[in-house]
N, C-alpha and C. Protein backbone atom coordinates (compact mmCIF):
# COMPACT_ATOMS: atom_id res chain seq x y z
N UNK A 1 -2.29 -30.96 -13.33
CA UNK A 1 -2.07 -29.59 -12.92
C UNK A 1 -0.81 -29.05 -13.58
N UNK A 2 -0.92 -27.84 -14.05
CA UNK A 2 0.20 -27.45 -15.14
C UNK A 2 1.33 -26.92 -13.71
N UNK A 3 2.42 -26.71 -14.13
CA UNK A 3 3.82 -26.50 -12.84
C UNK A 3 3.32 -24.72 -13.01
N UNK A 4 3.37 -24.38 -12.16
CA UNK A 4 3.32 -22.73 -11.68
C UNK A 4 4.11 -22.12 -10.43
N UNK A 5 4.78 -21.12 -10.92
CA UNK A 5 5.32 -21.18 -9.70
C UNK A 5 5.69 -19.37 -8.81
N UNK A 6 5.80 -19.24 -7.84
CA UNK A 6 6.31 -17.64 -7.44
C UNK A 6 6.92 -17.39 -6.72
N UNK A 7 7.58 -15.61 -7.42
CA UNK A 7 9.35 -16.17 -6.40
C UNK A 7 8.64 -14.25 -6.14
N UNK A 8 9.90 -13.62 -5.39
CA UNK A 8 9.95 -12.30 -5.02
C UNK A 8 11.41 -11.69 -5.85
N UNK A 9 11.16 -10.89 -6.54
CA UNK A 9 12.65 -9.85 -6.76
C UNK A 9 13.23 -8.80 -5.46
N UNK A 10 13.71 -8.81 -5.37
CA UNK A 10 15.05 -7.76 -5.20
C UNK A 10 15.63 -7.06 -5.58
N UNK A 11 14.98 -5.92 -5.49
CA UNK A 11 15.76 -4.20 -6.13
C UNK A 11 17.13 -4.29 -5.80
N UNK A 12 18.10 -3.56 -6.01
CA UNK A 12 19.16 -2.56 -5.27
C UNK A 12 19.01 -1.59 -5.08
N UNK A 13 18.68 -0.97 -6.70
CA UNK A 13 19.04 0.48 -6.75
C UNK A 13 17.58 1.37 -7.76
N UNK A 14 16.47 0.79 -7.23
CA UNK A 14 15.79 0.90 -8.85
C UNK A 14 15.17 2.70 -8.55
N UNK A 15 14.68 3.62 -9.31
CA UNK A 15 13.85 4.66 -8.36
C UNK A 15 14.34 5.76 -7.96
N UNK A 16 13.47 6.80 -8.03
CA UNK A 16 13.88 7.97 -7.47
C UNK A 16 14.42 7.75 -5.53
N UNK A 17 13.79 6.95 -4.81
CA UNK A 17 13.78 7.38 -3.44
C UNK A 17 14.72 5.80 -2.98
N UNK A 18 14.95 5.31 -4.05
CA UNK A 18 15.96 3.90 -3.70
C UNK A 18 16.79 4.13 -2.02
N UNK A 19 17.53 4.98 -2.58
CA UNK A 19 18.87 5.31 -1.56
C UNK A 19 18.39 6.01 -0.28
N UNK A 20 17.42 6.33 -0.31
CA UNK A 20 16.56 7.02 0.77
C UNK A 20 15.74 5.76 1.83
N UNK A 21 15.12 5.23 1.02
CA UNK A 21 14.61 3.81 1.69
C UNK A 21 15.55 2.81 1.89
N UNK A 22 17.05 2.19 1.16
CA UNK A 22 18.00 1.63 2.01
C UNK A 22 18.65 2.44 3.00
N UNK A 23 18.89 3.78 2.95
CA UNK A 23 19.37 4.15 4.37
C UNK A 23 18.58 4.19 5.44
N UNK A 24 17.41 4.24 5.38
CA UNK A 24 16.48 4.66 6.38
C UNK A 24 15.86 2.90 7.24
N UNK A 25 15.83 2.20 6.16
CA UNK A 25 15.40 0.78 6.47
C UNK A 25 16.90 -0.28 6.66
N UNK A 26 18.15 0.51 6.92
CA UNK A 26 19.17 -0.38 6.87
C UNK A 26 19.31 -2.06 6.27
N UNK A 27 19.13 -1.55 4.85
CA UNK A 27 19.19 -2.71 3.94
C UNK A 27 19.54 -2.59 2.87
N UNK A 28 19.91 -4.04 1.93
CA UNK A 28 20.98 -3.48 0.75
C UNK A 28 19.56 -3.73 -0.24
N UNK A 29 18.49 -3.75 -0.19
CA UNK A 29 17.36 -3.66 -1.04
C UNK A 29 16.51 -2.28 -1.06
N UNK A 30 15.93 -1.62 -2.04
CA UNK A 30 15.40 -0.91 -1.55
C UNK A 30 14.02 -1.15 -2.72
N UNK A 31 13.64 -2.39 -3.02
CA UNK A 31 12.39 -2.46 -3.74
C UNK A 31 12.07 -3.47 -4.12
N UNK A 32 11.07 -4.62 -3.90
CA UNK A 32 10.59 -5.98 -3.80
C UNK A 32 9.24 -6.14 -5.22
N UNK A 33 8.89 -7.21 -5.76
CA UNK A 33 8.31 -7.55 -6.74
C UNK A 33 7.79 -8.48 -6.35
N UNK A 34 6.30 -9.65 -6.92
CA UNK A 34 5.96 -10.30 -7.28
C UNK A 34 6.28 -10.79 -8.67
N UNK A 35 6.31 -12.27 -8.87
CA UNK A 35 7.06 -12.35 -10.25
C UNK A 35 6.31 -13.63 -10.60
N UNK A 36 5.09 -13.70 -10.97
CA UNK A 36 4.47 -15.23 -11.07
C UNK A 36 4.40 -15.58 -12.37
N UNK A 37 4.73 -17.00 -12.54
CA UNK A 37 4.51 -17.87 -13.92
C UNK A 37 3.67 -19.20 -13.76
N UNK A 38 2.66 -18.38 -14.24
CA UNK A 38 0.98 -19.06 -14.12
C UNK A 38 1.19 -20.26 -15.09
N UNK A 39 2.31 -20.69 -15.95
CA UNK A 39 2.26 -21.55 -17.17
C UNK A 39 1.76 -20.92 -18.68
N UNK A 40 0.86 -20.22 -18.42
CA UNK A 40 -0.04 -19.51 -19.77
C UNK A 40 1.09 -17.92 -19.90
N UNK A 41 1.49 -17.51 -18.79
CA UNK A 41 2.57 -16.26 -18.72
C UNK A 41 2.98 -16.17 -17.28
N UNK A 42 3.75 -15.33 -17.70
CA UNK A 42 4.84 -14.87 -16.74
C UNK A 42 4.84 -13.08 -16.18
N UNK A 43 4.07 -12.72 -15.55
CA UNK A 43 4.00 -11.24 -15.01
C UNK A 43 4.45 -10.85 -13.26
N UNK A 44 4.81 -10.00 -14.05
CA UNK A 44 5.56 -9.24 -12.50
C UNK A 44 4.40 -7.93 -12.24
N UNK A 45 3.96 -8.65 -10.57
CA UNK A 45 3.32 -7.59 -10.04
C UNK A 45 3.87 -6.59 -9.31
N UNK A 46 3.94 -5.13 -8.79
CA UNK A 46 4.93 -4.53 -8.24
C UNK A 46 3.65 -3.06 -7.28
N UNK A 47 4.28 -2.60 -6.61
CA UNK A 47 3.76 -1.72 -6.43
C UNK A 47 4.90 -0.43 -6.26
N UNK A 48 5.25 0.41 -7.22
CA UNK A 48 6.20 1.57 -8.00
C UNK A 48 5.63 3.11 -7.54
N UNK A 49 6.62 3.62 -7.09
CA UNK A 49 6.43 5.18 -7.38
C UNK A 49 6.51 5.84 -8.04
N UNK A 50 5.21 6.51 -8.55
CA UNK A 50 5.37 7.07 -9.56
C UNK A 50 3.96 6.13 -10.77
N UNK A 51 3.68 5.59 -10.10
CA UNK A 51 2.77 4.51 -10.96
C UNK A 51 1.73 3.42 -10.50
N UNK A 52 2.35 2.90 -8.80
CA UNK A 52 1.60 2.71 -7.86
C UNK A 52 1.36 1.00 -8.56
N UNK A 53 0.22 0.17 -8.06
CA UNK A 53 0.42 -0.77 -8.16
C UNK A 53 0.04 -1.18 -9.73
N UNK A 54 0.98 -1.93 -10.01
CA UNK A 54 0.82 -2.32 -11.69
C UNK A 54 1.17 -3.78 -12.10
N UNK A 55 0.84 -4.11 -13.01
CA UNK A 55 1.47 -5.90 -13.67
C UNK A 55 1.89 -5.17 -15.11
N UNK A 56 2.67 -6.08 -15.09
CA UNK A 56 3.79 -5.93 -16.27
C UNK A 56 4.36 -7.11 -17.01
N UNK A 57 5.02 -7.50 -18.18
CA UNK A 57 5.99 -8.17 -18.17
C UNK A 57 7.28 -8.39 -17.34
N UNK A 58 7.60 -9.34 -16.85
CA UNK A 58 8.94 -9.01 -16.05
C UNK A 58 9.86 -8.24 -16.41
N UNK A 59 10.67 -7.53 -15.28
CA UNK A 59 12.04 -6.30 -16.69
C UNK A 59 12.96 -7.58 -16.68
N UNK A 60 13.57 -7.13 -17.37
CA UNK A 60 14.30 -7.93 -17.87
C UNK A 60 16.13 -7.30 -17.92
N UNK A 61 15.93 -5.83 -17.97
CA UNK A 61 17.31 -4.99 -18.18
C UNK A 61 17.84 -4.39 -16.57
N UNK A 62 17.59 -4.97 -15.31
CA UNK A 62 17.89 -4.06 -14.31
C UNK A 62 17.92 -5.53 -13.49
N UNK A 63 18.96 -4.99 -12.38
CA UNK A 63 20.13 -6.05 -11.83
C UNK A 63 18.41 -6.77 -10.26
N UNK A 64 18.74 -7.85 -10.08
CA UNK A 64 17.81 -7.72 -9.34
C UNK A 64 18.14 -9.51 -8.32
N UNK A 65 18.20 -9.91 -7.44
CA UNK A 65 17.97 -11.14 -6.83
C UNK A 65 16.39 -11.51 -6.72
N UNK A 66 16.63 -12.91 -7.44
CA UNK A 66 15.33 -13.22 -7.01
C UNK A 66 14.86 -14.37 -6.23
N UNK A 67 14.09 -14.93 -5.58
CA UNK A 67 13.86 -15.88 -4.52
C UNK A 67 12.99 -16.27 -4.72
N UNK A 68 12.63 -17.68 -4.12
CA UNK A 68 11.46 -18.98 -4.95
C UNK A 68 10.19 -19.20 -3.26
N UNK A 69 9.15 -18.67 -3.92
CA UNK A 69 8.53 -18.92 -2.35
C UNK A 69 7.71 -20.06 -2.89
N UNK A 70 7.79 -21.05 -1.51
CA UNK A 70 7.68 -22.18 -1.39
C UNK A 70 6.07 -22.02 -1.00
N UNK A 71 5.09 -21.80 -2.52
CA UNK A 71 3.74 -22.13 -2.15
C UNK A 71 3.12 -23.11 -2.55
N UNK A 72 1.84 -24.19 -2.38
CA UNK A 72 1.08 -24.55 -3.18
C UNK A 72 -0.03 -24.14 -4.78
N UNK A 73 -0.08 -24.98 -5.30
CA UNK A 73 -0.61 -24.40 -6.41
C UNK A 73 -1.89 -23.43 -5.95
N UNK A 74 -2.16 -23.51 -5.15
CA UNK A 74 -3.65 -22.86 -4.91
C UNK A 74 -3.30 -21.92 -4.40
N UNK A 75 -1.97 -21.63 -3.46
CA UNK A 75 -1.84 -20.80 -2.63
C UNK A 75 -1.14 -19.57 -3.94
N UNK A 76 -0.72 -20.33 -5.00
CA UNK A 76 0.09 -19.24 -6.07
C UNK A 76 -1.14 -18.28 -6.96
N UNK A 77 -1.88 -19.35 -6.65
CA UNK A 77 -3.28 -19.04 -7.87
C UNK A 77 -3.85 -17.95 -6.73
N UNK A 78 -3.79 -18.03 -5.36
CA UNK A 78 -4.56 -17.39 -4.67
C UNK A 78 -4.06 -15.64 -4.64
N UNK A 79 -2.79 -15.90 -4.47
CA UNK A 79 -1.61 -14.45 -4.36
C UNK A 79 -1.96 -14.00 -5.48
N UNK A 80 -1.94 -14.70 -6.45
CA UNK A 80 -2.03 -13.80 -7.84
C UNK A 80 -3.32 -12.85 -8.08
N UNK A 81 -4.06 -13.48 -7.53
CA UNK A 81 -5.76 -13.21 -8.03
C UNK A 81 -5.37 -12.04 -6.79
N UNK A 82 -5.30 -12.14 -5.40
CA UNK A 82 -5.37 -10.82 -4.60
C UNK A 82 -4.31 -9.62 -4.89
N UNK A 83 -3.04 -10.37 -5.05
CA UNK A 83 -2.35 -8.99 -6.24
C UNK A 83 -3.03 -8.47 -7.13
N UNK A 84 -3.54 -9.09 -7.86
CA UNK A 84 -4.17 -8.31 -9.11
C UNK A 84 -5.74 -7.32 -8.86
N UNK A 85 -5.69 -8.28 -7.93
CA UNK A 85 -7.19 -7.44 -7.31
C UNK A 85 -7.07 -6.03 -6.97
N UNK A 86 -5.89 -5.92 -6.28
CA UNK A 86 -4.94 -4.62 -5.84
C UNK A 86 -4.61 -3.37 -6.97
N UNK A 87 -4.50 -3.93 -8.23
CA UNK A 87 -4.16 -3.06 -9.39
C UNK A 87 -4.87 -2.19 -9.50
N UNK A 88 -4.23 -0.46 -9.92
CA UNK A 88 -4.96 0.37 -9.79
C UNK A 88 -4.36 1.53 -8.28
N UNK A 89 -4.21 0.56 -7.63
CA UNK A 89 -4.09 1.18 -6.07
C UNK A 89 -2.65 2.32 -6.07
N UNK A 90 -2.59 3.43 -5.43
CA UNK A 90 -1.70 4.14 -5.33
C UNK A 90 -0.43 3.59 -4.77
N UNK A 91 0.58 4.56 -4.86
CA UNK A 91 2.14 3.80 -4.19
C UNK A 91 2.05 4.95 -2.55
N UNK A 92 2.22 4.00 -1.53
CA UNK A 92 2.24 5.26 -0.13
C UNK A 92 3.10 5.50 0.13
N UNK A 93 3.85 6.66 -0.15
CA UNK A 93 4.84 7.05 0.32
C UNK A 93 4.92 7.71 1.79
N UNK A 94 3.35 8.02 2.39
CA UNK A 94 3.12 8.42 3.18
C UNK A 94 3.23 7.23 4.35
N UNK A 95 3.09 6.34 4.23
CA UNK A 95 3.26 4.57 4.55
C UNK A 95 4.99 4.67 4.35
N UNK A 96 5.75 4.34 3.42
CA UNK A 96 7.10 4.42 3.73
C UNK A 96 7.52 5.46 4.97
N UNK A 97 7.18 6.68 4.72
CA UNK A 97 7.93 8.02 5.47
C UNK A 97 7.38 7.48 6.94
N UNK A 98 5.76 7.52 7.36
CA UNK A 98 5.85 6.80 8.68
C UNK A 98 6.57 5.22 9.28
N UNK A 99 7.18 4.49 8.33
CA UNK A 99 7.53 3.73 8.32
C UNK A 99 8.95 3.88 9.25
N UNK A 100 9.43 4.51 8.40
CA UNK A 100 10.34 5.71 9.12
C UNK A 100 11.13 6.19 10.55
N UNK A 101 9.42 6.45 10.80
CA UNK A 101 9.42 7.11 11.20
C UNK A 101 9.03 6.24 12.96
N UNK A 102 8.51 5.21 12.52
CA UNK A 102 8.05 4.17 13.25
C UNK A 102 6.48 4.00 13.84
N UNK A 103 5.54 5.03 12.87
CA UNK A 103 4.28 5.07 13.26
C UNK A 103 3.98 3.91 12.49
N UNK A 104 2.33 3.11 13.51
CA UNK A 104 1.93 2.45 12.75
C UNK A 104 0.68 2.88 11.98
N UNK A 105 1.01 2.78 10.82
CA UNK A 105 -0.24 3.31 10.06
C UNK A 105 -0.32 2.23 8.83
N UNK A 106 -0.85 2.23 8.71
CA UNK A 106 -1.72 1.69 6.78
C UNK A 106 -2.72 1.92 6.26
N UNK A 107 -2.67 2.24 4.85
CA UNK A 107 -3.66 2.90 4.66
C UNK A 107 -4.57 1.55 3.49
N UNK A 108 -4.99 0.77 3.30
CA UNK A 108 -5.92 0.46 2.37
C UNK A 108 -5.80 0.21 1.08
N UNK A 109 -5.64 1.54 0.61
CA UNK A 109 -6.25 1.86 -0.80
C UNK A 109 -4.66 2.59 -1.22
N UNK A 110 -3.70 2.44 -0.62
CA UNK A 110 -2.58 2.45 -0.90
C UNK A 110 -1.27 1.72 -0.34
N UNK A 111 -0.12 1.32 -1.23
CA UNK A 111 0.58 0.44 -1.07
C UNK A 111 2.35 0.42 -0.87
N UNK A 112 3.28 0.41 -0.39
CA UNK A 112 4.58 0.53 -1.05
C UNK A 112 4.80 -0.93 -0.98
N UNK A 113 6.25 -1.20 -1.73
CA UNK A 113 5.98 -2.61 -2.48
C UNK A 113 6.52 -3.65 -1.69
N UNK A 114 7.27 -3.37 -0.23
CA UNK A 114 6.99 -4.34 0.72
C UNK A 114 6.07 -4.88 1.45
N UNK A 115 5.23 -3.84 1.16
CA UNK A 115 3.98 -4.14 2.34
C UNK A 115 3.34 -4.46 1.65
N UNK A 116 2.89 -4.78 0.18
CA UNK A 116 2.53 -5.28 -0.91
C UNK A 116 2.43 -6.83 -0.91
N UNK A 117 4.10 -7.25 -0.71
CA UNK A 117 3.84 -8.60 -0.66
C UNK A 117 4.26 -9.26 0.27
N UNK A 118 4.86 -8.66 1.98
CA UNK A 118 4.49 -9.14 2.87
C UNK A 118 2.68 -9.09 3.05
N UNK A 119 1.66 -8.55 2.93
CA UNK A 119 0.20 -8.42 2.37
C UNK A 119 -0.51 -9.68 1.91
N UNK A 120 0.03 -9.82 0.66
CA UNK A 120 -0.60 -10.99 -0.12
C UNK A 120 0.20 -12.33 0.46
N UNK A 121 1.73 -12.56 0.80
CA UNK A 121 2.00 -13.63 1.59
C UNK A 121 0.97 -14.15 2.72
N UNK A 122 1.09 -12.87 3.41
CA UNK A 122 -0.02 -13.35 4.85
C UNK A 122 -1.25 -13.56 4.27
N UNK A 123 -1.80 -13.15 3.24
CA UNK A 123 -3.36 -13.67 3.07
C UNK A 123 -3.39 -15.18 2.65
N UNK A 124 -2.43 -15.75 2.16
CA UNK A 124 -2.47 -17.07 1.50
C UNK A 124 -1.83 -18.01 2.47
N UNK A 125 -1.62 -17.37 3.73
CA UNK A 125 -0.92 -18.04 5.15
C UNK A 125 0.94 -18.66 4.65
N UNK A 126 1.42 -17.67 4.30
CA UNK A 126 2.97 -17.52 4.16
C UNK A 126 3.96 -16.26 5.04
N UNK A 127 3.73 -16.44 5.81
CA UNK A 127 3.92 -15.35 6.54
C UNK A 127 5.69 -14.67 6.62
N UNK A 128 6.05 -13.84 6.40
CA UNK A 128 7.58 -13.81 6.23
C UNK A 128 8.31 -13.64 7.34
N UNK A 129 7.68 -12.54 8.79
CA UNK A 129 8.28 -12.43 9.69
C UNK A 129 6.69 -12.47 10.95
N UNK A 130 7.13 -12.10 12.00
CA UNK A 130 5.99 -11.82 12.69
C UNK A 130 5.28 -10.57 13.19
N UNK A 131 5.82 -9.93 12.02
CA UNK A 131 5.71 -8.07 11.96
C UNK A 131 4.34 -8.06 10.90
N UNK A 132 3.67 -7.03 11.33
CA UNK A 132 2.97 -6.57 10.62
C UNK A 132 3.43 -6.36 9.14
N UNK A 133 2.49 -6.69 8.24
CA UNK A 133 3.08 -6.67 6.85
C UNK A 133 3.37 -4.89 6.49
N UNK A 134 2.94 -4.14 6.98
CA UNK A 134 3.46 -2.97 6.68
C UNK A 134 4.35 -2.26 7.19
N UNK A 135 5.04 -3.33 8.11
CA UNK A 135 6.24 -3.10 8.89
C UNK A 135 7.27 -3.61 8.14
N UNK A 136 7.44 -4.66 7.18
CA UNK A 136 8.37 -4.73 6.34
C UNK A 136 8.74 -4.00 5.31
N UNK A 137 10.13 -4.14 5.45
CA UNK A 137 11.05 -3.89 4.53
C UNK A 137 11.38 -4.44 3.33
N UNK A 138 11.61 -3.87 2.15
CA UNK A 138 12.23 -4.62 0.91
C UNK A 138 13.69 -5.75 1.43
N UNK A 139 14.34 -5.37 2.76
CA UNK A 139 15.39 -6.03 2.53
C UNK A 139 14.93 -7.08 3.63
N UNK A 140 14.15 -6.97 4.61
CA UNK A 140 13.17 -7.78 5.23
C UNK A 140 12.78 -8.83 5.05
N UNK A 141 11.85 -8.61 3.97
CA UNK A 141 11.60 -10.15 2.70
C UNK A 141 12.16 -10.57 2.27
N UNK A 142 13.11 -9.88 1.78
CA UNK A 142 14.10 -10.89 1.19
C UNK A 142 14.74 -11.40 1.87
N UNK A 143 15.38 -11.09 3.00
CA UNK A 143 16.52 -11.83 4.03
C UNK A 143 15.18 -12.85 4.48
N UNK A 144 14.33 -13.04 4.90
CA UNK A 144 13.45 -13.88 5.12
C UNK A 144 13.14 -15.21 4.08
N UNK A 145 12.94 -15.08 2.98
CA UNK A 145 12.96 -15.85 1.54
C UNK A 145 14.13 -16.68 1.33
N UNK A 146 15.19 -15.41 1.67
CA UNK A 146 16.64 -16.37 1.29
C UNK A 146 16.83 -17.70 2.13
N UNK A 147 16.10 -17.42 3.53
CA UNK A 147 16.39 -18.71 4.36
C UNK A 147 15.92 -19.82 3.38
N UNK A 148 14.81 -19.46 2.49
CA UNK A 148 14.22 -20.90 1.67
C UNK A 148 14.98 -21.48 0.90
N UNK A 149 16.29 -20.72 0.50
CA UNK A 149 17.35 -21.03 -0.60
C UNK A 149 18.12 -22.06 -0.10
């Protein structure tokens, strides 16, 4: 079995609505990533405003913490395939703002990028907190992850 492995990034500052979502979610993050290296490559899944859910090369030029989630190979192979399945899907800002706001809502067929991969964690049974995945926060997951450090 080739070594594969997946961690989560950590925004600070990335984005038009950055500073809007750390004040509102009292956290020093205001935007989370998937970042998997399958062995064959290395892509960062994300779900972005302004662009909604996408895979990319990892960036490489913007400040970011990143954290190592402690999955099995199957469970990495599994996240990846349901991230990607996701591509295409809008960014909800309408999902952040009730977030907010403290309604519970989710919508489906749209995503912001905590609830993204608190989402795909819980489908592969990695669960980060005991909140609904669209109840997390970018700084949420990560303070959760870091315990793995």
């Amino acid at each position: 079995m080739k070594t594969i492995s997946c961690h989560v990034r950590g925004y600070k500052g990335q984005g038009f609505g950055s500073g809007f979502i750390r004040r509102f979610t009292f956290g020093e993050y205001s935007h989370v990533s998937f970042v998997f290296d399958l062995g064959h490559k290395v892509e960062e899944v994300e779900s972005i405003q302004g662009k909604g859910l996408i895979a990319h090369p990892p960036i490489t030029d913007k400040a970011f913490d990143e954290f190592f989630v402690p999955l099995s190979y199957e469970q990495i192979v599994e996240a990846h395939s349901i991230a990607c399945s996701l591509i295409g899907a809008k960014y909800d800002w309408r999902g952040v703002i009730n977030f907010v706001r403290r309604k519970k809502t989710h919508n489906p067929d749209k995503w912001f990028c905590s609830e993204l991969v608190a989402f795909v964690l819980h489908k592969v049974g990695y669960d980060v907190s005991r909140r609904e995945p669209y109840r997390e926060t970018p700084s949420s997951v990560c303070e959760s992850l870091r315990l793995e450090d």
